[in-house]
N, C-alpha and C. Protein backbone atom coordinates (compact mmCIF):
# COMPACT_ATOMS: atom_id res chain seq x y z
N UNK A 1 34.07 61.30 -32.29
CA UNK A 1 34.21 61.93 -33.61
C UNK A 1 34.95 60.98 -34.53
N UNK A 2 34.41 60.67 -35.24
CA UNK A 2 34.69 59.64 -36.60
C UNK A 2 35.72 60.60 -37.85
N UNK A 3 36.84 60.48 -37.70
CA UNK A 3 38.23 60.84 -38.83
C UNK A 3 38.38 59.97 -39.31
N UNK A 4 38.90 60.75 -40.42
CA UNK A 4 39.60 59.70 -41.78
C UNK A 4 40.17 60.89 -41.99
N UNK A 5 41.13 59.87 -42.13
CA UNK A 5 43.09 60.62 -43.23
C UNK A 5 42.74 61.21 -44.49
N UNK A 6 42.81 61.69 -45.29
CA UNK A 6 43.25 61.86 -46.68
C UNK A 6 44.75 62.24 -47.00
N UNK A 7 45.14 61.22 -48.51
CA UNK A 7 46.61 62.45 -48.87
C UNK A 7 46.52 62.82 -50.54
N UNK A 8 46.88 64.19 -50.05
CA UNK A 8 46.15 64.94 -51.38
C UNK A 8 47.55 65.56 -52.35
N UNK A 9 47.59 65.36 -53.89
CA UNK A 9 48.67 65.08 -54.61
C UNK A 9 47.89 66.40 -55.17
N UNK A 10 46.48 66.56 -55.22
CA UNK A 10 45.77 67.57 -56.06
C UNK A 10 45.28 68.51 -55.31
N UNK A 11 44.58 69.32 -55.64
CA UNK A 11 43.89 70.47 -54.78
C UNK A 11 42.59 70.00 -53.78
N UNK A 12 43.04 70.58 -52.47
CA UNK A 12 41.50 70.23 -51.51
C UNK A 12 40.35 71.53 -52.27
N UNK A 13 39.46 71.53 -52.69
CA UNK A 13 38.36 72.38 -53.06
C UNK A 13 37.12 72.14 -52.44
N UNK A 14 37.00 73.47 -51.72
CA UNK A 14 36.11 73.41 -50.95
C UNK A 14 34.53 74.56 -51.31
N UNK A 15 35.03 75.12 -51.92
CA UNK A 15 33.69 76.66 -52.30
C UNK A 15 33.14 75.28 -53.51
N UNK A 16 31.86 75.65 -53.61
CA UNK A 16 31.29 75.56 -54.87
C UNK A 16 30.55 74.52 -54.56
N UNK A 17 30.09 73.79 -53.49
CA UNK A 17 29.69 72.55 -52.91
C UNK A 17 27.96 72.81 -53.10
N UNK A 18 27.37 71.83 -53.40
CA UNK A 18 26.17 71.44 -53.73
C UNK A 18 25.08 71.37 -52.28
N UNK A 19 24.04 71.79 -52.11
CA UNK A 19 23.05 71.81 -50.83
C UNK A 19 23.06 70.08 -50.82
N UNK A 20 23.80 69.48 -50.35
CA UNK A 20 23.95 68.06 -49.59
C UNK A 20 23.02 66.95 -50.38
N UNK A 21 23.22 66.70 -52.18
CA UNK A 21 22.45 65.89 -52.90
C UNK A 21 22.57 64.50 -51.86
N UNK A 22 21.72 63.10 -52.03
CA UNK A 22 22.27 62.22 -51.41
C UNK A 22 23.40 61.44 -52.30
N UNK A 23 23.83 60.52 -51.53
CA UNK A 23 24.96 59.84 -51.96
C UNK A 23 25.14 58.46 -51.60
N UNK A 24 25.40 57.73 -52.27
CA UNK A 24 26.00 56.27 -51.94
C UNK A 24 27.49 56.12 -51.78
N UNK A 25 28.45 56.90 -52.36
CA UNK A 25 29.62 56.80 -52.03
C UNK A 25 30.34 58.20 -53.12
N UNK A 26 31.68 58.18 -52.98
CA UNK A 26 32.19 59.71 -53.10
C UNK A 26 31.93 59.94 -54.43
N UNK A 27 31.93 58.77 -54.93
CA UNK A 27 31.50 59.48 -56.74
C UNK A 27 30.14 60.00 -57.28
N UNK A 28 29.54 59.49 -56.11
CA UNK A 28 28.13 60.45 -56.18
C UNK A 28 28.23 61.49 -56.18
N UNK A 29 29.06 62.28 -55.44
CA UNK A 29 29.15 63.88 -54.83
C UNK A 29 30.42 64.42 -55.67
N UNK A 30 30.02 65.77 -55.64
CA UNK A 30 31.52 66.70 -56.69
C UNK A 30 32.50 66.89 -56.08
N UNK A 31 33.55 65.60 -56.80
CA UNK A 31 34.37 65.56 -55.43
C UNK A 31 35.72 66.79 -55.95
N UNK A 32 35.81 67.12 -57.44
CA UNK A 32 36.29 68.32 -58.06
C UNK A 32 36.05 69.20 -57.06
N UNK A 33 34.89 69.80 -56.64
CA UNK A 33 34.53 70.78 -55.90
C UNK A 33 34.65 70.46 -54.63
N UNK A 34 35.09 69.24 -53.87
CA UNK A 34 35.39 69.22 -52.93
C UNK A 34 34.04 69.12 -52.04
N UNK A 35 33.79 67.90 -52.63
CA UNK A 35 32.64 66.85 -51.97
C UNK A 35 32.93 65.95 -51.53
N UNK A 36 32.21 65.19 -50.58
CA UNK A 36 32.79 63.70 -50.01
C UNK A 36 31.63 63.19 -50.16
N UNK A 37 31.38 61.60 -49.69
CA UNK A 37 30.00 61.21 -49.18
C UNK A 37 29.72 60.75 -47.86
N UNK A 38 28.94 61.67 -46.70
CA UNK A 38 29.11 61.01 -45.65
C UNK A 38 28.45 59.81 -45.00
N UNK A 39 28.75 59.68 -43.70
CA UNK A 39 27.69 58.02 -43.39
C UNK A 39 26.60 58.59 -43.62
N UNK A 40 25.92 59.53 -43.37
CA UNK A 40 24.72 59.70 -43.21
C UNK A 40 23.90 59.52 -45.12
N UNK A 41 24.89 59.50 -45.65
CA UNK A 41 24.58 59.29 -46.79
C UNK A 41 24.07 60.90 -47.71
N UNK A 42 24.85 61.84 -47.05
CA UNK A 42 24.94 62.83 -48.22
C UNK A 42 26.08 63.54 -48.20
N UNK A 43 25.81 64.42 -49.50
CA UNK A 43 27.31 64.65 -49.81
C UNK A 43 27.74 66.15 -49.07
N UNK A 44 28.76 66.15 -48.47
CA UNK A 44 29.40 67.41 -47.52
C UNK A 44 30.50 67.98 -48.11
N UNK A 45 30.25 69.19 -47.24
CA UNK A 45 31.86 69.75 -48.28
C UNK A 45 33.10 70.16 -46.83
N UNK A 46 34.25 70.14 -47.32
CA UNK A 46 35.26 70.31 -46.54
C UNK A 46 35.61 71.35 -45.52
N UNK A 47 35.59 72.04 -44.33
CA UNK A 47 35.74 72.99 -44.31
C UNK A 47 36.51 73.44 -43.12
N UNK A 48 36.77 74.55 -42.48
CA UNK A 48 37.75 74.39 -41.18
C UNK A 48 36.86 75.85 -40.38
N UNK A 49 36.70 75.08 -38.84
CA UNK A 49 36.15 75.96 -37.91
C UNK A 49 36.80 77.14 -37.30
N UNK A 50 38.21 76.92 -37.16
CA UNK A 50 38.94 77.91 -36.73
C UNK A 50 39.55 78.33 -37.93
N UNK A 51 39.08 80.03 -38.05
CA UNK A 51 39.57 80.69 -38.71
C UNK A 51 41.08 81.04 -38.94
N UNK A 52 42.05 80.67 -38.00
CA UNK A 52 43.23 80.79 -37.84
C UNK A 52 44.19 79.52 -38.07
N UNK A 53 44.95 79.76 -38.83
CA UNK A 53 45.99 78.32 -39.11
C UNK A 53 47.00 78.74 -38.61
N UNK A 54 47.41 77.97 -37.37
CA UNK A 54 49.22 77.71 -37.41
C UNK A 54 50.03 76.85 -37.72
N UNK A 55 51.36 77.08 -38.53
CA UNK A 55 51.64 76.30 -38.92
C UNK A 55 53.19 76.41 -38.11
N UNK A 56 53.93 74.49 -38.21
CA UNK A 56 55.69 75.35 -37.62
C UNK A 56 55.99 73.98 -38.71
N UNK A 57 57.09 74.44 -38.50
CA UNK A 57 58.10 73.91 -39.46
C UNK A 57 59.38 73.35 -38.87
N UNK A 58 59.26 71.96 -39.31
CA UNK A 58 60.61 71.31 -39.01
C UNK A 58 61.63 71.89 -38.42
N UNK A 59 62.87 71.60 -37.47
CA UNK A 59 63.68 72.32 -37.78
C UNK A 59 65.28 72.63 -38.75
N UNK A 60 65.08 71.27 -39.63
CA UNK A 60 65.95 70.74 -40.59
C UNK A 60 65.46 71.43 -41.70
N UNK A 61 63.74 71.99 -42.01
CA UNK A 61 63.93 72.44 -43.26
C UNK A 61 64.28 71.79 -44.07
N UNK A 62 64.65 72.60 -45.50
CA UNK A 62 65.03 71.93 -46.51
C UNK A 62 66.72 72.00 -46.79
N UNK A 63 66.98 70.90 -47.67
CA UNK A 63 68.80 71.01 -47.22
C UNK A 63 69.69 71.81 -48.07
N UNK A 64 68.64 72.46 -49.23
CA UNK A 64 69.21 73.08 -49.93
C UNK A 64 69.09 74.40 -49.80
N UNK A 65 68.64 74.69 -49.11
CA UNK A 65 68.34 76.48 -48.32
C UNK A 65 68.86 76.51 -46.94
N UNK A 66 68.99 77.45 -46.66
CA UNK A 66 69.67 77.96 -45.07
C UNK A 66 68.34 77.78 -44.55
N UNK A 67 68.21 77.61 -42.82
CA UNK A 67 66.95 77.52 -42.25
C UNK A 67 66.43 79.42 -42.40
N UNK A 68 67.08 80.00 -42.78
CA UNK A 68 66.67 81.60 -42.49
C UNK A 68 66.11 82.08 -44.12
N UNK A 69 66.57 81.00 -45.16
CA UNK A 69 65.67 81.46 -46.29
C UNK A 69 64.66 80.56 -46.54
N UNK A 70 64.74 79.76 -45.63
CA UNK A 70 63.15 78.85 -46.12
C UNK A 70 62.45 79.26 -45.52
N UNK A 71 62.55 79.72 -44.07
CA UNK A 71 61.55 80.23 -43.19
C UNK A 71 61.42 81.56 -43.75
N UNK A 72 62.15 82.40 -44.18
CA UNK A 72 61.95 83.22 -45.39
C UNK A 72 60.85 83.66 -46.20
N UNK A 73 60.78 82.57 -47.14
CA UNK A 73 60.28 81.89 -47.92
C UNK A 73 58.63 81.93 -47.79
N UNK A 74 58.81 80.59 -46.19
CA UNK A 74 57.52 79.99 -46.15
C UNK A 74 56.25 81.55 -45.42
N UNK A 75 57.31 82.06 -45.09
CA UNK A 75 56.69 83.38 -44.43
C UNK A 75 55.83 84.56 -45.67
N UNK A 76 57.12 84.37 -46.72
CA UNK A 76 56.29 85.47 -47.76
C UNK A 76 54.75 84.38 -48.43
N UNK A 77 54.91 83.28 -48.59
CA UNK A 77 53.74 82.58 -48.71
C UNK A 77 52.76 82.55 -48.01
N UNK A 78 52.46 82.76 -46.87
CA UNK A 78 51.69 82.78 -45.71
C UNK A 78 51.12 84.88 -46.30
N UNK A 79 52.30 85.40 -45.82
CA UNK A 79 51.90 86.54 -46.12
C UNK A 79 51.33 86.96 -47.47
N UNK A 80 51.30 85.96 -48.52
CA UNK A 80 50.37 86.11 -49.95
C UNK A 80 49.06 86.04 -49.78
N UNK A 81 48.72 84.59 -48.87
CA UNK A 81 47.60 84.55 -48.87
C UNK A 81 46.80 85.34 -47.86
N UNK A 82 47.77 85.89 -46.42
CA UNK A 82 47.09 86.78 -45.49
C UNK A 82 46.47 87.98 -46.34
N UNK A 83 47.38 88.71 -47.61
CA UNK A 83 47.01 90.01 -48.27
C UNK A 83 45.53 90.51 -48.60
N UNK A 84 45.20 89.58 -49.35
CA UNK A 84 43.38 89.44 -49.65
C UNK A 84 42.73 89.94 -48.46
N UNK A 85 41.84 90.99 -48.31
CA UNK A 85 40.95 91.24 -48.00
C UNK A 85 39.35 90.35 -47.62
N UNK A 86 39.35 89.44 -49.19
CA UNK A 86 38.55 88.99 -49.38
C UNK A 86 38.00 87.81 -49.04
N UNK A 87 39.08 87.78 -47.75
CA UNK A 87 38.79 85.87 -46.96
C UNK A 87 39.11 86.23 -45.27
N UNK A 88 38.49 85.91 -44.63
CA UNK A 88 38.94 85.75 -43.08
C UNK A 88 39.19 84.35 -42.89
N UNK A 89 40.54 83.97 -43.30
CA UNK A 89 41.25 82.69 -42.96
C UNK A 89 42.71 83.69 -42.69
N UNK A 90 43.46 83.72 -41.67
CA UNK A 90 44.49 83.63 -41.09
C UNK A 90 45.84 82.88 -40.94
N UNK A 91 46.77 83.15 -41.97
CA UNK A 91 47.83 82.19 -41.36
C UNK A 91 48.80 82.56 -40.57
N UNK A 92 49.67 81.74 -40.18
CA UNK A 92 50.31 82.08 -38.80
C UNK A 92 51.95 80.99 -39.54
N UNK A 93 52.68 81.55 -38.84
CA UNK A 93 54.04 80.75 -38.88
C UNK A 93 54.40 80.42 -37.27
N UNK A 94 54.22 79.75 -37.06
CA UNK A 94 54.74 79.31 -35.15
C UNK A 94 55.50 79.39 -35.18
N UNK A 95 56.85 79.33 -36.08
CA UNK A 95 58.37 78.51 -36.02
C UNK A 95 58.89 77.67 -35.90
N UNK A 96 59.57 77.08 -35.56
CA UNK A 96 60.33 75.72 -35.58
C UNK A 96 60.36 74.91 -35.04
N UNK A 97 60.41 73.17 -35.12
CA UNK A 97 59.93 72.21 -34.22
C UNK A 97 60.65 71.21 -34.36
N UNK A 98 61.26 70.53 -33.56
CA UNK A 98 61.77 69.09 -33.83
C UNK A 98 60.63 68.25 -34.25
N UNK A 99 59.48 68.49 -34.06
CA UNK A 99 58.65 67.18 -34.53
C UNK A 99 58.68 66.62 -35.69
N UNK A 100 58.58 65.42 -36.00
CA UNK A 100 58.22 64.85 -37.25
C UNK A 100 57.14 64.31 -37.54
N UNK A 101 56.45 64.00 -36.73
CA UNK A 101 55.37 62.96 -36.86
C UNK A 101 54.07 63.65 -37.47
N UNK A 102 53.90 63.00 -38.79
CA UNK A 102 52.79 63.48 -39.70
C UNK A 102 51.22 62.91 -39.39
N UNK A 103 50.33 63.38 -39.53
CA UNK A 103 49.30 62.68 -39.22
C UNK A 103 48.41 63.54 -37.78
N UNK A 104 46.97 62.77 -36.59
CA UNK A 104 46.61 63.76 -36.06
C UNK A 104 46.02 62.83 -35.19
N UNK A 105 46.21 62.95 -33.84
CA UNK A 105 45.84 61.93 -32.90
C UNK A 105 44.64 62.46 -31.97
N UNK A 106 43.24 61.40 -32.53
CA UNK A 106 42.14 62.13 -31.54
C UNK A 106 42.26 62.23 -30.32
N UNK A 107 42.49 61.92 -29.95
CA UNK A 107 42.78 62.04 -28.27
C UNK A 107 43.96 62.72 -27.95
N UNK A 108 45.00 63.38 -29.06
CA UNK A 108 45.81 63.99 -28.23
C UNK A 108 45.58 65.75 -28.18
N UNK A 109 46.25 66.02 -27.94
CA UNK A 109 46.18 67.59 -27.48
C UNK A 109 47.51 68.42 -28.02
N UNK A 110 48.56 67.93 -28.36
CA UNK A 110 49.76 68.28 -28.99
C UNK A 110 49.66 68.16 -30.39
N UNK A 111 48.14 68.11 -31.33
CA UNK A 111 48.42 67.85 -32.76
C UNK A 111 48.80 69.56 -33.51
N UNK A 112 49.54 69.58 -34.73
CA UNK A 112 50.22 70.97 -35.35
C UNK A 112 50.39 70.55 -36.60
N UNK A 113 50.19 71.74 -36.89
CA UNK A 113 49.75 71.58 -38.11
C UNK A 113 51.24 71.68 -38.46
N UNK A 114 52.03 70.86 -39.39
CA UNK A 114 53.41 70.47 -39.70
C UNK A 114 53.81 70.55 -41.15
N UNK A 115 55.18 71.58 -41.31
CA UNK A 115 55.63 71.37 -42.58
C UNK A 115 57.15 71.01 -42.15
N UNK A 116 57.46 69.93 -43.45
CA UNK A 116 58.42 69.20 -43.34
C UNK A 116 59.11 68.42 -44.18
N UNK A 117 60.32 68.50 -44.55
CA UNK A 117 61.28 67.52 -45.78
C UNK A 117 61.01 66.67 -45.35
N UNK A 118 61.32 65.58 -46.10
CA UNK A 118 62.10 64.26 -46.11
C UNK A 118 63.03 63.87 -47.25
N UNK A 119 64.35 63.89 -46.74
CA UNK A 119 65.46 63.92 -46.81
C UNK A 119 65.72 62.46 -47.88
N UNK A 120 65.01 61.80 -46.80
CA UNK A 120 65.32 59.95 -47.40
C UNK A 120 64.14 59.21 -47.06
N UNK A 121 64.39 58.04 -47.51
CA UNK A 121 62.99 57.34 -47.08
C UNK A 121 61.68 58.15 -47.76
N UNK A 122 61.51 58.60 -48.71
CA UNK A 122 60.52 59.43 -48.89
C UNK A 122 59.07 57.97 -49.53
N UNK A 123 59.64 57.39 -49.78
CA UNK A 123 58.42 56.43 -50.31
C UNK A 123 57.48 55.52 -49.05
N UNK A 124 58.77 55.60 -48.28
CA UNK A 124 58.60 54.50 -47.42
C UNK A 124 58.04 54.91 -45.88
N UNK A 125 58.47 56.27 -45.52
CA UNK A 125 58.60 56.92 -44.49
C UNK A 125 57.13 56.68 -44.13
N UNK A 126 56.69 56.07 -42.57
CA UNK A 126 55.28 56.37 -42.14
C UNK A 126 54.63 55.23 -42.77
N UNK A 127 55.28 54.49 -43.12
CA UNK A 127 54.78 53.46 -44.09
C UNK A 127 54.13 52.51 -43.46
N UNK A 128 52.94 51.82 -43.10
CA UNK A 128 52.69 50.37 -42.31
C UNK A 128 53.41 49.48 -42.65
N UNK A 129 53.62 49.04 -43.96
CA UNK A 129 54.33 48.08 -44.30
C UNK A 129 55.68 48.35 -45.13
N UNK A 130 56.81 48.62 -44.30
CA UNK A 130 58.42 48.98 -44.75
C UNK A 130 58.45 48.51 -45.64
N UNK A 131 58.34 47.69 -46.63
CA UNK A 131 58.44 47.07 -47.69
C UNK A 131 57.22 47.60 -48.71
N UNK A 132 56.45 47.95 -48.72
CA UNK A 132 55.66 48.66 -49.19
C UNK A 132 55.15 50.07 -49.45
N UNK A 133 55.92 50.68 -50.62
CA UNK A 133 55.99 52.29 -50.99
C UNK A 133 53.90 52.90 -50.78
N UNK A 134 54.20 53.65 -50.42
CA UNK A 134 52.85 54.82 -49.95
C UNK A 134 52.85 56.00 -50.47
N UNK A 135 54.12 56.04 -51.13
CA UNK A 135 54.34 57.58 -51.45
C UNK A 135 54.99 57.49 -52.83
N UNK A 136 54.06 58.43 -53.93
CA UNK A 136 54.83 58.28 -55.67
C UNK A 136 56.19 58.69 -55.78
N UNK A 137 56.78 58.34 -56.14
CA UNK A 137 58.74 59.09 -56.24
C UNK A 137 58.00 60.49 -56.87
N UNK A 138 57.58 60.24 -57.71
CA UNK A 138 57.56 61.60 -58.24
C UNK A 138 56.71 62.58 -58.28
N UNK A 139 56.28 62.56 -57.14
CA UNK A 139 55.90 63.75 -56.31
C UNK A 139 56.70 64.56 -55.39
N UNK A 140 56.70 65.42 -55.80
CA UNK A 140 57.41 67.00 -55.27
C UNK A 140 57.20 67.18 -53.51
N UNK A 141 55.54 67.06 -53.47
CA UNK A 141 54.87 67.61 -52.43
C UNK A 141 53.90 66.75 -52.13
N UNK A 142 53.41 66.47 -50.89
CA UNK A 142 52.52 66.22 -50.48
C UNK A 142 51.25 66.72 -49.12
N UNK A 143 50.04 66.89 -49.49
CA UNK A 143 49.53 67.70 -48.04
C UNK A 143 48.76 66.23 -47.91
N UNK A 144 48.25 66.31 -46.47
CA UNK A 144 47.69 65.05 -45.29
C UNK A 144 46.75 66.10 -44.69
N UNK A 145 45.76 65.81 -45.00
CA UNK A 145 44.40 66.36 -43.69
C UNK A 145 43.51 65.47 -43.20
N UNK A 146 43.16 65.90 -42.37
CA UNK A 146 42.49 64.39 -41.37
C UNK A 146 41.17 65.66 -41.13
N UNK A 147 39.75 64.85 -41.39
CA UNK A 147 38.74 65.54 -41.45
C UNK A 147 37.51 64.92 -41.11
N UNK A 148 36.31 65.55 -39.91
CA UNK A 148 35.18 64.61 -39.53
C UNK A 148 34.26 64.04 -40.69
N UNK A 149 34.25 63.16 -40.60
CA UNK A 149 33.88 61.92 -41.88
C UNK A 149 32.12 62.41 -41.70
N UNK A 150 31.58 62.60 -40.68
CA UNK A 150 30.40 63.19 -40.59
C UNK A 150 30.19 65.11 -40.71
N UNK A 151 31.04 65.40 -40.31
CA UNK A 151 30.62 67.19 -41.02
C UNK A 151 31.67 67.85 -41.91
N UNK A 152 32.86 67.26 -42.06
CA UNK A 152 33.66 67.74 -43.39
C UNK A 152 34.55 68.78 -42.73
N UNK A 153 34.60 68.86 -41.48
CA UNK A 153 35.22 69.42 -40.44
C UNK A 153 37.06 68.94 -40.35
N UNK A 154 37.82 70.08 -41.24
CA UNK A 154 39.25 69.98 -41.23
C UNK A 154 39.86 69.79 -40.00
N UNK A 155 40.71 69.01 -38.87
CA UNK A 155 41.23 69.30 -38.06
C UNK A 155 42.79 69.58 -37.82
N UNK A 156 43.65 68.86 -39.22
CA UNK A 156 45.02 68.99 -38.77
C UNK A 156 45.21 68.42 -40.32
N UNK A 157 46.31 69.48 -40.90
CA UNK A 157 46.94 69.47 -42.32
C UNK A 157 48.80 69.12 -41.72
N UNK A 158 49.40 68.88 -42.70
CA UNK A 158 50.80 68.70 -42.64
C UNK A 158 51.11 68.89 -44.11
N UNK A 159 52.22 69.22 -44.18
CA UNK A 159 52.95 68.99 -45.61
C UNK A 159 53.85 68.73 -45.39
N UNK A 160 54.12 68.06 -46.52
CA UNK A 160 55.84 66.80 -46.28
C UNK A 160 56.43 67.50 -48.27
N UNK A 161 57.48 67.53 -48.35
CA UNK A 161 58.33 67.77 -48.89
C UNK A 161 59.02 66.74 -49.89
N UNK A 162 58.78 66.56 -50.83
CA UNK A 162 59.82 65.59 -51.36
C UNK A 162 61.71 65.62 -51.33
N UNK A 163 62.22 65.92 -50.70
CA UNK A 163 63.80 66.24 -50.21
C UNK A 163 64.66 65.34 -51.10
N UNK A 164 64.13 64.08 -50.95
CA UNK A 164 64.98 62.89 -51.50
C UNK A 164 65.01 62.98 -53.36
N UNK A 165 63.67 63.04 -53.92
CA UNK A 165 63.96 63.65 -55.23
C UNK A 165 64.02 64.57 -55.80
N UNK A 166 63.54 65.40 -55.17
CA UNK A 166 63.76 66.71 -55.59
C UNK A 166 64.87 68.30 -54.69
N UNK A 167 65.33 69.37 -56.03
CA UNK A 167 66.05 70.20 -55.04
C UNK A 167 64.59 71.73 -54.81
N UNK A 168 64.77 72.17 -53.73
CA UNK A 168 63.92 72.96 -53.56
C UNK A 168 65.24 74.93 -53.25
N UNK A 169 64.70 75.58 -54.22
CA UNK A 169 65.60 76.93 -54.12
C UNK A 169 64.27 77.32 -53.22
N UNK A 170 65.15 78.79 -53.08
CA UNK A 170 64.06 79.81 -51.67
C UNK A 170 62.93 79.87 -52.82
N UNK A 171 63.17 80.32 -53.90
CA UNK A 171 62.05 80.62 -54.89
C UNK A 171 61.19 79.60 -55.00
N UNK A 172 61.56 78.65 -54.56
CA UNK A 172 60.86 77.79 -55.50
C UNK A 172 59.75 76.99 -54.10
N UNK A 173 60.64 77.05 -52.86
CA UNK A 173 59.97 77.03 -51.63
C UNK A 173 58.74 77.79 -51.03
N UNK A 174 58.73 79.00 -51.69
CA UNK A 174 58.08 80.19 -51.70
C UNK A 174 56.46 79.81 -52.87
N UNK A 175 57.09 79.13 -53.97
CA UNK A 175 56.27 79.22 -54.83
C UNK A 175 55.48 78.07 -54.55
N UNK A 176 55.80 76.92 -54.12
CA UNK A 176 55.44 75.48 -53.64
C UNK A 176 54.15 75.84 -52.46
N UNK A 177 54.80 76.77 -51.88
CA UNK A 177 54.21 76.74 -50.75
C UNK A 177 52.79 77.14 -50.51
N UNK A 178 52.54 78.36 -51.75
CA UNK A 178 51.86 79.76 -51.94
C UNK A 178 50.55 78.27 -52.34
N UNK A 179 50.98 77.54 -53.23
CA UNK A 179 50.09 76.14 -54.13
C UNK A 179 49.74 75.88 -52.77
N UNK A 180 50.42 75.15 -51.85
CA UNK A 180 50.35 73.81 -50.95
C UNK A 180 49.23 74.89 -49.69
N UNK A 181 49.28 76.24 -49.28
CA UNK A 181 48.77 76.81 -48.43
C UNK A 181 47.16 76.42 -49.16
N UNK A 182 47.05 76.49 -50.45
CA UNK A 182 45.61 76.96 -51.03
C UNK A 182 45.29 75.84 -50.71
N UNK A 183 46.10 74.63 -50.88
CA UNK A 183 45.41 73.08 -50.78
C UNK A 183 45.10 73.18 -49.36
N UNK A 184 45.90 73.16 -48.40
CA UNK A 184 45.51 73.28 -46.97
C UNK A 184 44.13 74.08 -46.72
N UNK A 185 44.27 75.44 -46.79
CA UNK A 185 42.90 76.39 -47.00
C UNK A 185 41.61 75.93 -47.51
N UNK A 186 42.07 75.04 -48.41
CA UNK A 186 40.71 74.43 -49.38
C UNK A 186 39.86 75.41 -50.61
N UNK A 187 41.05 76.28 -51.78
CA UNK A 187 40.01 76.88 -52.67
C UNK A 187 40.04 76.37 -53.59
N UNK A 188 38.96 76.81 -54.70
CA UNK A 188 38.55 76.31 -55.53
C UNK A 188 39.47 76.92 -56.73
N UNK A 189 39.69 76.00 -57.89
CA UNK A 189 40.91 76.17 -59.13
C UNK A 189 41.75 77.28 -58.70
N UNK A 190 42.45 77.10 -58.04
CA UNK A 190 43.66 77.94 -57.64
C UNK A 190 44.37 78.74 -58.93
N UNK A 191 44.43 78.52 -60.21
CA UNK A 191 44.78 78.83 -61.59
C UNK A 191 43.98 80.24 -61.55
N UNK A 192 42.86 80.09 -61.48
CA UNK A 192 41.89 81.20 -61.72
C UNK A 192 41.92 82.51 -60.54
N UNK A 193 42.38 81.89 -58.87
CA UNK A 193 42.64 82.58 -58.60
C UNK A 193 43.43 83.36 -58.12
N UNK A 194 45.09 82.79 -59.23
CA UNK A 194 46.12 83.75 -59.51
C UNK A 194 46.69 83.44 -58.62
N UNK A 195 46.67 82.27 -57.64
CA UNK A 195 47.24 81.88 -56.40
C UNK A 195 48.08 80.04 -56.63
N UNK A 196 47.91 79.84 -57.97
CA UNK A 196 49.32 78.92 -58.10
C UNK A 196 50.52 78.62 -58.08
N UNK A 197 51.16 80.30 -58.84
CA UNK A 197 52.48 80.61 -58.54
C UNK A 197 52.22 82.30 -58.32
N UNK A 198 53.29 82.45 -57.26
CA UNK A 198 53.23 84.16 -56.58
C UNK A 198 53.41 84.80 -57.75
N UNK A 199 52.25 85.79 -57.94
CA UNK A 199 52.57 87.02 -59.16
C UNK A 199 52.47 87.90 -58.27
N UNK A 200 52.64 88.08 -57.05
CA UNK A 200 52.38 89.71 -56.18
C UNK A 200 51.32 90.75 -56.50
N UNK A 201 50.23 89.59 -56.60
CA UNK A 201 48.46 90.33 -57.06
C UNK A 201 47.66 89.75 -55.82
N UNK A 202 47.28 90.33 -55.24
CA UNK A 202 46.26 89.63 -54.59
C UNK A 202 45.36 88.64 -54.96
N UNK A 203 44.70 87.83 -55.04
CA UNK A 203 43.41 87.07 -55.56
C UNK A 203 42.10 88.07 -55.24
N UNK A 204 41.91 87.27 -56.30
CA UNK A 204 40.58 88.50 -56.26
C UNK A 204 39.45 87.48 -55.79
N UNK A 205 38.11 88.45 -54.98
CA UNK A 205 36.99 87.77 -54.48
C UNK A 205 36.07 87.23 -55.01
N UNK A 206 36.31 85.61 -55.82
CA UNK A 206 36.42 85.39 -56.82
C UNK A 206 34.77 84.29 -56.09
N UNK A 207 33.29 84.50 -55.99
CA UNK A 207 32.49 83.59 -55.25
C UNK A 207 33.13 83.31 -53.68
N UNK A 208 32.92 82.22 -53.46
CA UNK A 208 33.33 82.08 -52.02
C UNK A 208 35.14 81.87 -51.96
N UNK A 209 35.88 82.48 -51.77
CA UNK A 209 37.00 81.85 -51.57
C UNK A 209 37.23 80.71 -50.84
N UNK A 210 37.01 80.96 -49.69
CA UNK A 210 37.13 79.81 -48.35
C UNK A 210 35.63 79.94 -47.71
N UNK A 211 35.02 78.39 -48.07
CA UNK A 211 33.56 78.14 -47.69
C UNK A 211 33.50 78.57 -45.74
C-alpha cells in the first residue's frame, strides 16, 4: 500500500467529489472539495473505512489548562460532532498517552490517532533537517493524515498544537478542537455547517456530510 503524508493548515474536504475526471496532477482535480490525483491518473476523493475514530491525547496536554479541563474540553468536542444524527462517523476519546510521535508507520501495528502540544521546538520538532523550520510560527494548529495515494483511503490523523506561540483556555481548546475534528472527519465548508465554532446546534444534513 502506497502512503503519502499530508499537513493540513486548511480544511480536509471530502463530500462533493467529482465521478473520478482524469488527471495529470492535483490541480487537475477539486482539490477545494477534496480531490487528489492518483497514479492511476484520476482524481479520488478522501475518505476513511472505519467508521469509528479513536483518538488519545498526550499526557502533558496543554500547559495552560489542568489535564481534567482539556480532556474536558476535548470530550465536549468529540461529543458535538457525535450529536448529529445525520452522519455515522463515531468519535471516541481513548485517554491519555505518553506518546509523542506524530506521523503513521506501515508496518506497524501501534499507529493512534494523536492529539498533542508542543510546548517548544514547534517549528523544528520532527524536522529532517534541525536547522530547517517545517512548521509556520504562526499557526495555532496543525492536523497530519497519511492516506492510500491509490484509493484516498484515510489511515491515521494527529493533531499537534501550537503550545510555544500560542495560549490555549478550556474554551478555546474546545472550540479549536470542534474545527480540527471536522478537518480530521473530512467535511465540506465547515462555516456552512455551523461546525467551526461550538454554537450547541447540531449541523444539519447538509448533502453528504462524511463521504
Amino acid at each position: 500500500m502506497l502512503l503519502r503524508r499530508f499537513l493540513l493548515v486548511v480544511l480536509l474536504t471530502l463530500a462533493g467529489c467529482a465521478e473520478n475526471p482524469e488527471c495529470a496532477d492535483d490541480g487537475d482535480c477539486d482539490w477545494p472539495n477534496g480531490e487528489f490525483c492518483s497514479p492511476s491518473g484520476k482524481c479520488r476523493c478522501y475518505w476513511w473505512e472505519d467508521r469509528t475514530m479513536t483518538f488519545y491525547v498526550n499526557e502533558d496536554c496543554g500547559s495552560d489548562v489542568t489535564l481534567d479541563d482539556c480532556l474536558s474540553a476535548i470530550q465536549s468536542a468529540i461529543d458535538y460532532w457525535n450529536a448529529p444524527e445525520c452522519s455515522d462517523m463515531l468519535l471516541i476519546l481513548g485517554g491519555t498517552t505518553p506518546r509523542r510521535d506524530v506521523g503513521y508507520e506501515s508496518d506497524g501495528e501501534d499507529n493512534v490517532n494523536l492529539v498533542i502540544w508542543r510546548e517548544s521546538d514547534w517549528q523544528t520538532q520532527d524536522c529532517r533537517d534541525p536547522e530547517r523550520p517545517c512548521r509556520d510560527p504562526r499557526a495555532d494548529a496543525l492536523v497530519t493524515a497519511t492516506y492510500d495515494t491509490h484509493t484516498g483511503q484515510i489511515v491515521d490523523v494527529d493533531i499537534e498544537f501550537n503550545g510555544e506561540g500560542f495560549d490555549f483556555s478550556k474554551d478555546d481548546i474546545e472550540s479549536y478542537m470542534v474545527h480540527n475534528f471536522g478537518d480530521a472527519i473530512g467535511v465540506r465548508d465547515l462555516e456552512s455547517l455551523c461546525t467551526r465554532f461550538p454554537t450547541g446546534e447540531p449541523c444539519p444534513c447538509a448533502d453528504e456530510v462524511v463521504r
